[in-house]
Protein backbone atom coordinates (compact mmCIF):
# COMPACT_ATOMS: atom_id res chain seq x y z
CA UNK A 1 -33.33 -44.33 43.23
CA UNK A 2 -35.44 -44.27 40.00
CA UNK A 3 -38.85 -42.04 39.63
CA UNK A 4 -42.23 -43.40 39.78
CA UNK A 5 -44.28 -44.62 37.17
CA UNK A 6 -45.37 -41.53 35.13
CA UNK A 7 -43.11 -39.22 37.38
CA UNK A 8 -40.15 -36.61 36.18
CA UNK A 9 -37.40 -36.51 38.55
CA UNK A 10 -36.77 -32.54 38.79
CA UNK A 11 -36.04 -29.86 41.42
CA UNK A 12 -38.27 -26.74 40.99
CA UNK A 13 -40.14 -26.85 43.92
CA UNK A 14 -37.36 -24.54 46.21
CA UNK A 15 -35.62 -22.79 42.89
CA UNK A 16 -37.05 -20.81 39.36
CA UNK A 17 -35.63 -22.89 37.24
CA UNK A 18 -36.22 -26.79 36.33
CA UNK A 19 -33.02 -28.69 36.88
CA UNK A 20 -33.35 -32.45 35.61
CA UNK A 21 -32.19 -35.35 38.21
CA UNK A 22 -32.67 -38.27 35.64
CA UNK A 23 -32.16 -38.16 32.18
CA UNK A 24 -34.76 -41.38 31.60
CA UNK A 25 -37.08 -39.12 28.88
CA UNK A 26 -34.46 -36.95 27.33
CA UNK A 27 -34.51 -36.90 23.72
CA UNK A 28 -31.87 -33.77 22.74
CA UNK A 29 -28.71 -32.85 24.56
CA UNK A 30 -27.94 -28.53 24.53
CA UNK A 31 -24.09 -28.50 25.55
CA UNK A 32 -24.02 -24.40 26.87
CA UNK A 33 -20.80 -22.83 28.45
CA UNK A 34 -19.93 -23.79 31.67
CA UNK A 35 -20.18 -20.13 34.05
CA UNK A 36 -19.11 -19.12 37.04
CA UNK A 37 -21.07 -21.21 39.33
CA UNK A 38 -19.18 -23.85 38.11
CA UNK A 39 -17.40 -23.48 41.32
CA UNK A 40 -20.32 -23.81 43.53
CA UNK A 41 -21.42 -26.98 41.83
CA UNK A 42 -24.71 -25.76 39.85
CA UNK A 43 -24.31 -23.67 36.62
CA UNK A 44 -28.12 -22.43 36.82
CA UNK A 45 -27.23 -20.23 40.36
CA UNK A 46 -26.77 -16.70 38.39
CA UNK A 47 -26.96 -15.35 41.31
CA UNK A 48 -24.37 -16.61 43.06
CA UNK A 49 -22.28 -14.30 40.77
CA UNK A 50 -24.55 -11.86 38.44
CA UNK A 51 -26.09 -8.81 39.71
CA UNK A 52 -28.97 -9.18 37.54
CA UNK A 53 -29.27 -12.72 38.57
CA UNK A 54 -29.20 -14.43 34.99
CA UNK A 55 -27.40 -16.46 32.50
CA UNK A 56 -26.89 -18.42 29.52
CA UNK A 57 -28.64 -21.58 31.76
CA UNK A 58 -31.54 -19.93 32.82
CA UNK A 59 -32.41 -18.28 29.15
CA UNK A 60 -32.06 -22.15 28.00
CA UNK A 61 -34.32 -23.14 30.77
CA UNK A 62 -37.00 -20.62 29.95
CA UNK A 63 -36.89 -20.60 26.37
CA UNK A 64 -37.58 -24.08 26.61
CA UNK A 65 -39.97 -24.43 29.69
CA UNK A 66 -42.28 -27.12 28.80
CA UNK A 67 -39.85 -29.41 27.12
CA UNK A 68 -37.88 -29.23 30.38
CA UNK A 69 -40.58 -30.06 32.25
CA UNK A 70 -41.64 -33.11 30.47
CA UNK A 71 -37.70 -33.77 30.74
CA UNK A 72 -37.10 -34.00 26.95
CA UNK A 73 -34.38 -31.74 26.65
CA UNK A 74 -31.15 -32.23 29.10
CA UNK A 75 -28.07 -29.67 29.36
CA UNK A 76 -24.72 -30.14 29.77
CA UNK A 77 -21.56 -27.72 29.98
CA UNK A 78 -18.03 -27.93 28.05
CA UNK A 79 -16.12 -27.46 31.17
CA UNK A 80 -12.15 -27.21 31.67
CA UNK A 81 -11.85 -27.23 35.14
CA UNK A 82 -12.34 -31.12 35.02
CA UNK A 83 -8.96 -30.69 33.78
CA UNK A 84 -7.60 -29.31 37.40
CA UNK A 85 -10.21 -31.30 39.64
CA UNK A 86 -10.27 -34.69 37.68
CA UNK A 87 -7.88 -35.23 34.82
CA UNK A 88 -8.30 -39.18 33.95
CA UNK A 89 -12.18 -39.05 34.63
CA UNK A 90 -13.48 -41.32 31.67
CA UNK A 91 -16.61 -39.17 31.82
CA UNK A 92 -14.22 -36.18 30.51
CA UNK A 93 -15.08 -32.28 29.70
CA UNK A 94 -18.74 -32.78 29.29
CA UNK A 95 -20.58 -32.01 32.55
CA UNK A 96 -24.51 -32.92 32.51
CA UNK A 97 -26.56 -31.18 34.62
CA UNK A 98 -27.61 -34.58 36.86
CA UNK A 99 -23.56 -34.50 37.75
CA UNK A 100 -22.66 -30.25 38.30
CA UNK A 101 -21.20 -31.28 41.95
CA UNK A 102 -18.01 -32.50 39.47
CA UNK A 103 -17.05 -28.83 39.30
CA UNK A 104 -17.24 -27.45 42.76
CA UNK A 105 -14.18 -25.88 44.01
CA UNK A 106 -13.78 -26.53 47.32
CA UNK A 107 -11.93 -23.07 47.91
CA UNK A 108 -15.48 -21.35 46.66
CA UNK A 109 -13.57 -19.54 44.22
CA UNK A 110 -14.36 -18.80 40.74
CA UNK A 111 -12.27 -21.09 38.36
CA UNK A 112 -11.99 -17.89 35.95
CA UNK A 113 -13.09 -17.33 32.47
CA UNK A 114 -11.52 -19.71 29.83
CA UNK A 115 -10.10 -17.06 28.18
CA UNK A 116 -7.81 -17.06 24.57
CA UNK A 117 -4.38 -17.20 26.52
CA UNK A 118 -5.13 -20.25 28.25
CA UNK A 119 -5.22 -22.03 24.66
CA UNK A 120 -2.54 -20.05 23.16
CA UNK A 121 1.18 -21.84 21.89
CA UNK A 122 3.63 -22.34 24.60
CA UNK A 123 7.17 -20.16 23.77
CA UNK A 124 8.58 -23.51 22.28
CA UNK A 125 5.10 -24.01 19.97
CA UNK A 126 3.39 -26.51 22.38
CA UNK A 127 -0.40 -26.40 22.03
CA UNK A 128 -0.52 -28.56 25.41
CA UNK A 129 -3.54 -27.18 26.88
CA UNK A 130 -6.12 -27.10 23.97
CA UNK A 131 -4.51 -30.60 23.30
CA UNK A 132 -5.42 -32.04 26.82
CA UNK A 133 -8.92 -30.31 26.33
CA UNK A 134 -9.83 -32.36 23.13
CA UNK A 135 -8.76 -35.59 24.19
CA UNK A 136 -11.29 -34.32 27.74
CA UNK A 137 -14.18 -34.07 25.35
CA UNK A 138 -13.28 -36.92 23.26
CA UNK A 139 -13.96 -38.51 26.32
CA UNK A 140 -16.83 -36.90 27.00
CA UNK A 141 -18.34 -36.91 23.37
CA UNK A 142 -17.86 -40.66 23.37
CA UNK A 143 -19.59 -41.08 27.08
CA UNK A 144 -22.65 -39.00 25.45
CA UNK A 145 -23.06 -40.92 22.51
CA UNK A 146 -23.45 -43.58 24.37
CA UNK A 147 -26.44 -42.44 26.08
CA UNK A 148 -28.79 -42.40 22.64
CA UNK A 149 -30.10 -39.09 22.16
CA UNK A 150 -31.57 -38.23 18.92
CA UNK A 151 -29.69 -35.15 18.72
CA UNK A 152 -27.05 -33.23 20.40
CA UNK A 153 -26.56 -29.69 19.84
CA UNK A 154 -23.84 -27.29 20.97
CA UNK A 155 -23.79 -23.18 21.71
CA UNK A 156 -20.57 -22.73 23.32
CA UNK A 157 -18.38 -19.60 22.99
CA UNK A 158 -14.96 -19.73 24.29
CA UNK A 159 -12.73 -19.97 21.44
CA UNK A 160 -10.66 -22.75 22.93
CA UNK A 161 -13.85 -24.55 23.68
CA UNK A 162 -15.55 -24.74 20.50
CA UNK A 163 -12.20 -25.76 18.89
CA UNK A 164 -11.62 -28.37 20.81
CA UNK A 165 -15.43 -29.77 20.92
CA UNK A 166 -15.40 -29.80 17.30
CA UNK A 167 -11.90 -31.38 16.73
CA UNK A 168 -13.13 -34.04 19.29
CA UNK A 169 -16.31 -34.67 17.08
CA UNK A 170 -14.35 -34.97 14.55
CA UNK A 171 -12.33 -37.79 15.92
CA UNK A 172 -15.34 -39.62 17.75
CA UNK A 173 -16.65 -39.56 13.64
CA UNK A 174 -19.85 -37.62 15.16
CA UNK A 175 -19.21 -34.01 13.39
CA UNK A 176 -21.64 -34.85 10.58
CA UNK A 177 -24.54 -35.95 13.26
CA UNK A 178 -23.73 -33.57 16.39
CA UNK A 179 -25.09 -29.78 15.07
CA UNK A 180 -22.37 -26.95 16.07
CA UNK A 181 -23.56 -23.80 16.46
CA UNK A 182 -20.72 -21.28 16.13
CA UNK A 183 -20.84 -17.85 17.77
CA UNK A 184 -18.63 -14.83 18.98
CA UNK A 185 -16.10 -15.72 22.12
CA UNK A 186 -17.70 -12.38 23.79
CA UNK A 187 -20.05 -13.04 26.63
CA UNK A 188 -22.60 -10.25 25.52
CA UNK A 189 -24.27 -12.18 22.74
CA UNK A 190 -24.87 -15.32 24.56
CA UNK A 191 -28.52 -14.52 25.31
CA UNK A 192 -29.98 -13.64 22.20
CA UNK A 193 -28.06 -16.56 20.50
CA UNK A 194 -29.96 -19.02 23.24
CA UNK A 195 -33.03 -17.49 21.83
CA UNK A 196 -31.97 -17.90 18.24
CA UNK A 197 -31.04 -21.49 18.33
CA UNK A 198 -34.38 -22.27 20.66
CA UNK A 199 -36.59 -23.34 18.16
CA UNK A 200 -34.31 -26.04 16.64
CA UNK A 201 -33.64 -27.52 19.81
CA UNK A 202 -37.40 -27.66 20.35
CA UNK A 203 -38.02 -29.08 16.77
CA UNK A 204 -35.21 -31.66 17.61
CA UNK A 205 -37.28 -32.35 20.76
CA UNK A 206 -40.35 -33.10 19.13
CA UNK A 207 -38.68 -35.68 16.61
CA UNK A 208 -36.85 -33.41 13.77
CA UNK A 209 -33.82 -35.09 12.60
CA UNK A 210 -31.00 -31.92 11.57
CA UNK A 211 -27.88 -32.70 9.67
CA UNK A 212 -25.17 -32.29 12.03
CA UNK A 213 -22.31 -29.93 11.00
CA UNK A 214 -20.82 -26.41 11.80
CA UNK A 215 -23.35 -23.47 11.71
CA UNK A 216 -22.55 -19.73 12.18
CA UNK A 217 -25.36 -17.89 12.97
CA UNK A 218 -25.61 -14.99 10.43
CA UNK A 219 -26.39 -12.66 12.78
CA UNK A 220 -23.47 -13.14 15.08
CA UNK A 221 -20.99 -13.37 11.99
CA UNK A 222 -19.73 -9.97 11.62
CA UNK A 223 -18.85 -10.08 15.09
CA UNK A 224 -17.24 -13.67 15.28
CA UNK A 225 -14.95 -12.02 11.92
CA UNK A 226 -13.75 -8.93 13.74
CA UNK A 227 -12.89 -11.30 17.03
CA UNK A 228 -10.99 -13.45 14.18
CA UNK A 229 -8.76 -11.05 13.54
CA UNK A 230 -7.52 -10.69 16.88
CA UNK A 231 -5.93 -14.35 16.71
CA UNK A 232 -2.06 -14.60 15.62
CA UNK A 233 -1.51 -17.99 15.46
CA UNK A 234 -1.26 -20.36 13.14
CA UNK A 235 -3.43 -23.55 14.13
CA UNK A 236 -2.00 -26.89 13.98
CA UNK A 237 -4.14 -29.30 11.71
CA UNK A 238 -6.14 -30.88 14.24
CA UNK A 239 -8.29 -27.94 15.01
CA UNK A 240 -7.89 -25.00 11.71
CA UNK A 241 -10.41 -26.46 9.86
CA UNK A 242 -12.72 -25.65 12.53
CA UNK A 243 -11.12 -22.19 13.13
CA UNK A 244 -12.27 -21.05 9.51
CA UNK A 245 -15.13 -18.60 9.02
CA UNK A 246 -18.10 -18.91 6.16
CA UNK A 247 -18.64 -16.06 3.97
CA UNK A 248 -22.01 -14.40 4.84
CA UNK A 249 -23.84 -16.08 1.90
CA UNK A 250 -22.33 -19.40 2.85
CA UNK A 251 -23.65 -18.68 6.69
CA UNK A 252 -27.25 -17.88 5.17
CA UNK A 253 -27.72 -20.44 3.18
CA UNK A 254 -26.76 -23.31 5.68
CA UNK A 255 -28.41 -21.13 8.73
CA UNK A 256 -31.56 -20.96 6.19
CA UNK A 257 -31.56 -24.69 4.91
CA UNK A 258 -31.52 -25.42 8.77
CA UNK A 259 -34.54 -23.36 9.89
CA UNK A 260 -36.30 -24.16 6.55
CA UNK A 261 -36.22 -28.11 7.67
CA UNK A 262 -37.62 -27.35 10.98
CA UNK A 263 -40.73 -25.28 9.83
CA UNK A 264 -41.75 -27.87 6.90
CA UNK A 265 -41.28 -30.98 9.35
CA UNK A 266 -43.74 -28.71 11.80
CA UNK A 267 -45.98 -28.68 8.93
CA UNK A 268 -46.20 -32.09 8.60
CA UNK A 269 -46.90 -32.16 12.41
């Protein structure tokens, strides 16, 4: 079923929140954590487990209200329980919001947080899990690429995650056009980083082009370097480069010649 002429195929009517059904007009992809409505098949129900009724999905979807509505910006979630549920899917670790039904768990039952330990070596020095995860999301960053937006942009947290979504960039040859926003592992800065990387997802909407990369947000840093130190390991090669932290000047300057590009291109607007 395709939408009429002039018509954007969303659900808002029965929920407060816009939740795209067709992905016709989207221009810019936001790949957020997967949550724990995962399991319930729709990562925007905060309710379903927050008391205060909120998360990383909804501060997307309000931060970027009218974008969403005109259906220009589509989200997606890095999401390991594919792993459990459907290992060989070609569509991989990357769940778009038109397809959140993937992740249901029939039990009902939270899937858990994809915490450190999952990720970490095996006894014998097997890296099995955050291996399987990459070549997911190589999948999956393949699958999107396919699709032809103009940008795709990722805020995900979970250490394992980002790891593996950049190493799978990396060997889809997309790490120098998909922009990588890298940020603490802890929950409790998730919000104001949505609100911090806003305004380069709506520039990216409206037509800005950003150079794609790795960028720590400066005012997360201090935070992502005292989580570093928690970490014991040695990474293998496939994922350490990705693993290493910018010096606060280096995090500045990139995080600066980012937000400078988006305010002269909306001068030219």
């Amino acid at each position: 079923m395709k939408p009429a002429k002039g018509q954007l195929w969303l659900i808002m009517a029965r929920n407060p929140w816009i939740e795209l059904h067709h992905l016709s007009k989207a221009r810019v992809l936001l790949i957020l954590p997967c949550n724990a409505a995962a399991c319930i098949g729709n990562y925007f129900r905060a309710e379903a487990y927050s008391p205060k009724g909120w998360n990383t999905w909804r501060e997307a979807d309000v931060n970027l209200q009218e974008l969403r509505k005109k259906g220009l910006v589509a989200f997606a979630a890095v999401d390991s329980s594919t792993l459990e549920t459907q290992p060989d899917d070609p569509r991989g670790a990357i769940v778009l919001e038109t397809e959140m039904e993937r992740v249901r768990n029939p039990e009902g039952e939270d899937w858990g947080a994809p915490s450190w330990r999952w990720f970490k070596p095996t006894a014998s020095g097997k890296w099995g899990y955050l291996e399987e995860l990459t070549e997911a999301l190589a999948r999956g960053v393949r699958r999107i690429e396919e699709m032809g937006f103009s940008q795709v942009m990722a805020l995900v947290n979970p250490r394992g995650y980002f790891l593996a979504l950049a190493a799978a960039a990396s060997i889809c040859q997309v790490i120098d056009q998909w922009v990588l926003f890298r940020v603490p592992a802890h929950p409790r800065w998730l919000i104001p980083e949505v609100r911090q990387v806003a305004p380069q997802v709506h520039a990216a909407a409206q037509g800005k082009n950003f150079a794609g990369g790795i960028y720590a947000i400066p005012d997360f840093l201090p935070a992502l370097r005292k989580e570093d130190r928690q970490y014991r390991h040695p990474l293998p090669q496939t994922w350490r480069e990705y693993a290493l932290l910018p010096s606060m000047r280096q995090a500045r300057r990139r995080w600066e010649a980012l937000t400078t590009h988006w305010q002269r291109g909306e001068d030219h607007d």
